[in-house]
C-alpha atoms as a PDB file:
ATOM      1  CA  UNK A   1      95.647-104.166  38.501  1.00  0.00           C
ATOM      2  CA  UNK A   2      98.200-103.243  40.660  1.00  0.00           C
ATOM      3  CA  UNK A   3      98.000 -99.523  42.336  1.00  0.00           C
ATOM      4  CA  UNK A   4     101.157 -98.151  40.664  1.00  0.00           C
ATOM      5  CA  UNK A   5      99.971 -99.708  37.537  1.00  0.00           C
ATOM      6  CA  UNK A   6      96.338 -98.047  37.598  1.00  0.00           C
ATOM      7  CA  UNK A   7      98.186 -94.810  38.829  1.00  0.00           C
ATOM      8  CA  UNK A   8     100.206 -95.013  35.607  1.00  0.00           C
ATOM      9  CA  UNK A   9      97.243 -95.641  33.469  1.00  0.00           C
ATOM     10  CA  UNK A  10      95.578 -92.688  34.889  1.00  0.00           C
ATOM     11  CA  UNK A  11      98.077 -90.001  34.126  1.00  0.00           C
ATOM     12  CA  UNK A  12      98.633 -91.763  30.375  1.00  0.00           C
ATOM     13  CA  UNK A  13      94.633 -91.202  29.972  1.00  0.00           C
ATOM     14  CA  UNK A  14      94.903 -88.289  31.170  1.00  0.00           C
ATOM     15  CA  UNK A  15      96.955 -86.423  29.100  1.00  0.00           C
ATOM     16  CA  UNK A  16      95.670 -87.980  26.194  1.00  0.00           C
ATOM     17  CA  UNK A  17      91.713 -86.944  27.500  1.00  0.00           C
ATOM     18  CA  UNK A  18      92.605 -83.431  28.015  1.00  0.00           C
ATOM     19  CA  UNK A  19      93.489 -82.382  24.429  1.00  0.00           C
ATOM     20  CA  UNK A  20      89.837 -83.617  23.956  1.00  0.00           C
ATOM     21  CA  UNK A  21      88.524 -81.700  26.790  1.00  0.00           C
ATOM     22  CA  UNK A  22      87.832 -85.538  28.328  1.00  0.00           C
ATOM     23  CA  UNK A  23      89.623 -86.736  32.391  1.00  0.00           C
ATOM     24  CA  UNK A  24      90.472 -89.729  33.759  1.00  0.00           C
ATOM     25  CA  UNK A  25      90.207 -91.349  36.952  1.00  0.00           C
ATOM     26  CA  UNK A  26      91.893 -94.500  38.608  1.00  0.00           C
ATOM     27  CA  UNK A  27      89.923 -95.684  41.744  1.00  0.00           C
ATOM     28  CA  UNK A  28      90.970 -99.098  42.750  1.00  0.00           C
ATOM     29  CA  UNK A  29      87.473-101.535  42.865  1.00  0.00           C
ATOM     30  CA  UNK A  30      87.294-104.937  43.964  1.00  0.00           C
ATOM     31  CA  UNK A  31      84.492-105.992  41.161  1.00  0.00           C
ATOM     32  CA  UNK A  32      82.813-108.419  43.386  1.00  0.00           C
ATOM     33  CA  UNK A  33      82.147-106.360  46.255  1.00  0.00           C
ATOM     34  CA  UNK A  34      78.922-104.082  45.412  1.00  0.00           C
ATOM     35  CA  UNK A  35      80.221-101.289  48.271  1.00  0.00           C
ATOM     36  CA  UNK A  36      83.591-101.039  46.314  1.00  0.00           C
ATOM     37  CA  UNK A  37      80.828-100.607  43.104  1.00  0.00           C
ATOM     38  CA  UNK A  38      78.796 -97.754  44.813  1.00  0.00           C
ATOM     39  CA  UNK A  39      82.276 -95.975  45.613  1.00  0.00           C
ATOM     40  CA  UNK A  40      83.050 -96.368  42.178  1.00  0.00           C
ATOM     41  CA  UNK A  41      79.806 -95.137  41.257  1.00  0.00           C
ATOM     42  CA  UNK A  42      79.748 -92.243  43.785  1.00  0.00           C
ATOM     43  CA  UNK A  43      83.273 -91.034  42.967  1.00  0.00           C
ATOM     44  CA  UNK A  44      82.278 -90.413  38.939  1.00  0.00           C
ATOM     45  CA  UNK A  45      78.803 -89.134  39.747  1.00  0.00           C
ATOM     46  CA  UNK A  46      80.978 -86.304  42.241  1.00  0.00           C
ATOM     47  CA  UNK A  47      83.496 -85.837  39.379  1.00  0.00           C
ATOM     48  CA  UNK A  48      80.639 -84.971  36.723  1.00  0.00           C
ATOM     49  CA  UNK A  49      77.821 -84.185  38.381  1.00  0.00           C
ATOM     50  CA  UNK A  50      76.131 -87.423  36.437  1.00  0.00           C
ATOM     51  CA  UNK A  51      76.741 -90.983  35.335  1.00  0.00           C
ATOM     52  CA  UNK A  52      75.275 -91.776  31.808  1.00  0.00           C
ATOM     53  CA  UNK A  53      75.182 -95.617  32.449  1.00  0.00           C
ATOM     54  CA  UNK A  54      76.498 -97.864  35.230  1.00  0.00           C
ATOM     55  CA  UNK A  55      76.970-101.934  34.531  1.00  0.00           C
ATOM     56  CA  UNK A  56      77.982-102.926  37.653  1.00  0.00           C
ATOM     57  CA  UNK A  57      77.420-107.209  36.836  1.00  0.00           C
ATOM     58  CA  UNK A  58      80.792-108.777  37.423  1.00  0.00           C
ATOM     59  CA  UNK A  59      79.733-111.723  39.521  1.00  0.00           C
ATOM     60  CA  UNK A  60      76.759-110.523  40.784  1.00  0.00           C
ATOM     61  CA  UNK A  61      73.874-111.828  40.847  1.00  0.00           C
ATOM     62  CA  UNK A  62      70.178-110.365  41.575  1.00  0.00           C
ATOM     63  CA  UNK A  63      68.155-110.737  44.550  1.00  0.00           C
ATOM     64  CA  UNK A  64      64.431-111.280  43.984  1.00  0.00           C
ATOM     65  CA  UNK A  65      63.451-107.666  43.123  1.00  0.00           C
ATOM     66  CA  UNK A  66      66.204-106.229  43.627  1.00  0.00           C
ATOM     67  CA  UNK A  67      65.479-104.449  40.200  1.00  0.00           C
ATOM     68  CA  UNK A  68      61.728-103.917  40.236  1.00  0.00           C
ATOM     69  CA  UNK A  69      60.956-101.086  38.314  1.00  0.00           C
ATOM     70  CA  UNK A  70      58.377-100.188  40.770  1.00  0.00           C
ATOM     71  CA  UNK A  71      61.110 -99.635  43.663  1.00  0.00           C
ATOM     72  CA  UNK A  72      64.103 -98.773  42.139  1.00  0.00           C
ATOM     73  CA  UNK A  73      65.379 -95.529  42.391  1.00  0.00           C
ATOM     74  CA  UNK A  74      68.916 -94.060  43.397  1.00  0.00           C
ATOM     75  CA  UNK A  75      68.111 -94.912  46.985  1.00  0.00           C
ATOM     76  CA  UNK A  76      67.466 -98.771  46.548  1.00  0.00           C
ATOM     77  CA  UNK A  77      70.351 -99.289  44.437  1.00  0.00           C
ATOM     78  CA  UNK A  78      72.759 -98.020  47.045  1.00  0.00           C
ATOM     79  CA  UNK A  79      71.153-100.520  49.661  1.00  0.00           C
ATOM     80  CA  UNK A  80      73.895-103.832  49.913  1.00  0.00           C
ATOM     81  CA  UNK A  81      72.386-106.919  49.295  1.00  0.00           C
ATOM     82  CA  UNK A  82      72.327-109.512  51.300  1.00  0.00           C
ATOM     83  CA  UNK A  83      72.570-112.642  49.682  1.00  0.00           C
END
């Protein structure tokens, strides 16, 4: 999506999230590159102080524990992977 285009999106969302007490944020994210992700991530965690759920998949694929339960926290999650 083009900038103007996501820029345009944003203020349409906008206005229609604010009668609901809802917002809307454009933040342009190349999908396949996990630091673009983690802004992503980063910018809607600083906007509302949480993030319910974050799929972040889009040609991605796992490391070898990458996702262990017994080391993942916010901290390992933010590392990039090497491949």
């Amino acid at each position: 999506m083009a900038e103007t285009q996501g820029r345009e999106l944003e203020q349409s969302l906008e206005a229609e999230a604010a009668s609901s007490g809802g917002s809307a944020h454009f933040l342009r994210t190349d999908v396949a590159s996990y630091r673009d992700q983690l802004a992503l991530f980063d910018a809607a965690h600083e906007a509302h102080g949480h993030v319910d759920y974050a799929i972040a998949n889009a040609a991605v694929s796992e490391p070898h524990g990458f996702l262990d339960p017994e080391t993942l926290d916010l901290e390992t999650v933010q590392e990039v992977q090497s491949p």
